[in-house]
C-alpha atoms as a PDB file:
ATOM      1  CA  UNK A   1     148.884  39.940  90.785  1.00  0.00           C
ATOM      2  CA  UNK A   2     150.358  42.161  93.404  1.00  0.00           C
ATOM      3  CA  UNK A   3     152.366  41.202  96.076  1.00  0.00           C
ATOM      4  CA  UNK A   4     149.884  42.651  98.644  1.00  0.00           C
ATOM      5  CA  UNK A   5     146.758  40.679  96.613  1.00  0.00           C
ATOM      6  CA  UNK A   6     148.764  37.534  97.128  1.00  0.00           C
ATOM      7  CA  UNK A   7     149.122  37.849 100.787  1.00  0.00           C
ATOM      8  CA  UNK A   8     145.760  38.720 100.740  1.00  0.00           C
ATOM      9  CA  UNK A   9     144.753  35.633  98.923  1.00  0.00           C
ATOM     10  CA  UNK A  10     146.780  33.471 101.273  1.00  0.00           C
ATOM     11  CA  UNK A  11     144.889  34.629 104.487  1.00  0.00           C
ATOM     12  CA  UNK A  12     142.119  33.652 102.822  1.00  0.00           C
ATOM     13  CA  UNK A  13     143.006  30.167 102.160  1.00  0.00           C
ATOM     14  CA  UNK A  14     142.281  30.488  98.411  1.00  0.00           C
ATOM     15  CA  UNK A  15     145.055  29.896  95.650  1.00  0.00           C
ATOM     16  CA  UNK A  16     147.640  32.546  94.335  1.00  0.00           C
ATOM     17  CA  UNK A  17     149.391  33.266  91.418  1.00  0.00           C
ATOM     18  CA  UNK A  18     152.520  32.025  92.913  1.00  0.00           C
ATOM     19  CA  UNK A  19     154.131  32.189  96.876  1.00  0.00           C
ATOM     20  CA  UNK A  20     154.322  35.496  97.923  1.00  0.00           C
ATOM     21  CA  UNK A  21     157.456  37.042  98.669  1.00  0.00           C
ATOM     22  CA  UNK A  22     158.383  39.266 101.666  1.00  0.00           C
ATOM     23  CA  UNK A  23     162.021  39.948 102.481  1.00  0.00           C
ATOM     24  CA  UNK A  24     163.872  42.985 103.494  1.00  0.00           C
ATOM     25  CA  UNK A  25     167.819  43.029 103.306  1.00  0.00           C
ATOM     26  CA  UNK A  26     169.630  43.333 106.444  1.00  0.00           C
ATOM     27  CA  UNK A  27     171.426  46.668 107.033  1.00  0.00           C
ATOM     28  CA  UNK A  28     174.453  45.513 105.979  1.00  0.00           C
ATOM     29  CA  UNK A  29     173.502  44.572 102.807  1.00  0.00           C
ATOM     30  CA  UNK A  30     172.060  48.305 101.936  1.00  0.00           C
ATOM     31  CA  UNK A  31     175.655  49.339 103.432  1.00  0.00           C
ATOM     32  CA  UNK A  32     177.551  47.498 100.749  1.00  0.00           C
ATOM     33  CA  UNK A  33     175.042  48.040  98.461  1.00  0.00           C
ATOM     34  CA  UNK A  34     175.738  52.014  99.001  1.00  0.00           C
ATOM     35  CA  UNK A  35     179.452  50.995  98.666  1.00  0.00           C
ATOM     36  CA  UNK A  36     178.985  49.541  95.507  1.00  0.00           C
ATOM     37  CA  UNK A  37     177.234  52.815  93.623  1.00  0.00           C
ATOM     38  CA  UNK A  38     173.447  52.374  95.330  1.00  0.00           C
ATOM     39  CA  UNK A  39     172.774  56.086  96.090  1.00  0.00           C
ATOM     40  CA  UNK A  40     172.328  57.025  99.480  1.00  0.00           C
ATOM     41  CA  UNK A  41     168.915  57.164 101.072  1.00  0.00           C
ATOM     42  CA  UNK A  42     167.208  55.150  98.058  1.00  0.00           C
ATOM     43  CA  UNK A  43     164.553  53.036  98.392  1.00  0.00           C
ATOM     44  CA  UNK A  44     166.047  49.623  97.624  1.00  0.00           C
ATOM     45  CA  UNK A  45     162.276  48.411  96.767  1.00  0.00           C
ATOM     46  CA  UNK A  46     162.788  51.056  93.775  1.00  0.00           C
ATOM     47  CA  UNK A  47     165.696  49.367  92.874  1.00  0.00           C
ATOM     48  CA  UNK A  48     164.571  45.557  93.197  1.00  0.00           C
ATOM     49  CA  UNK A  49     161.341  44.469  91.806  1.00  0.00           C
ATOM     50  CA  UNK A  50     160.960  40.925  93.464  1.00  0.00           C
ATOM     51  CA  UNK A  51     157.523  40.676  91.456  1.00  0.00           C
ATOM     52  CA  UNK A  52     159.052  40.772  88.368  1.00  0.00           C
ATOM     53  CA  UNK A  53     160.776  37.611  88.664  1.00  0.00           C
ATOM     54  CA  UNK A  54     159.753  34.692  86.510  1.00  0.00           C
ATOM     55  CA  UNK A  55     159.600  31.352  87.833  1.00  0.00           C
ATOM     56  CA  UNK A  56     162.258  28.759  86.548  1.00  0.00           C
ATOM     57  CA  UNK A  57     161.937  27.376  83.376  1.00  0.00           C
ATOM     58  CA  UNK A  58     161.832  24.115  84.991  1.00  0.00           C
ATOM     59  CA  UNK A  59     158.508  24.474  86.072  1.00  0.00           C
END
């Protein structure tokens, strides 16, 4: 499930896969993040894949 079909989901009231996730890091972060070898002018989102996380193994 897609970010965007989980949002969707949500405004619906019915049940998703998991909480979506929507975040953007503040523009100091993508500064250091340049610092630190991110290439300039990168989409970060190409970079991170929040949907690809897996929930704990706790659960």
């Amino acid at each position: 499930m897609t970010t965007k079909e989980r949002f969707e989901r949500i405004y619906q009231h019915k049940e998703a896969d998991r909480v979506p996730v929507f975040d953007s890091p503040w523009a100091g972060t993508i500064a250091r993040w340049e610092r630190e070898g991110m290439p300039k002018g990168v989409d970060w989102r190409g970079i991170l894949t929040w949907t690809r996380c897996r929930p704990s193994a706790l659960t």
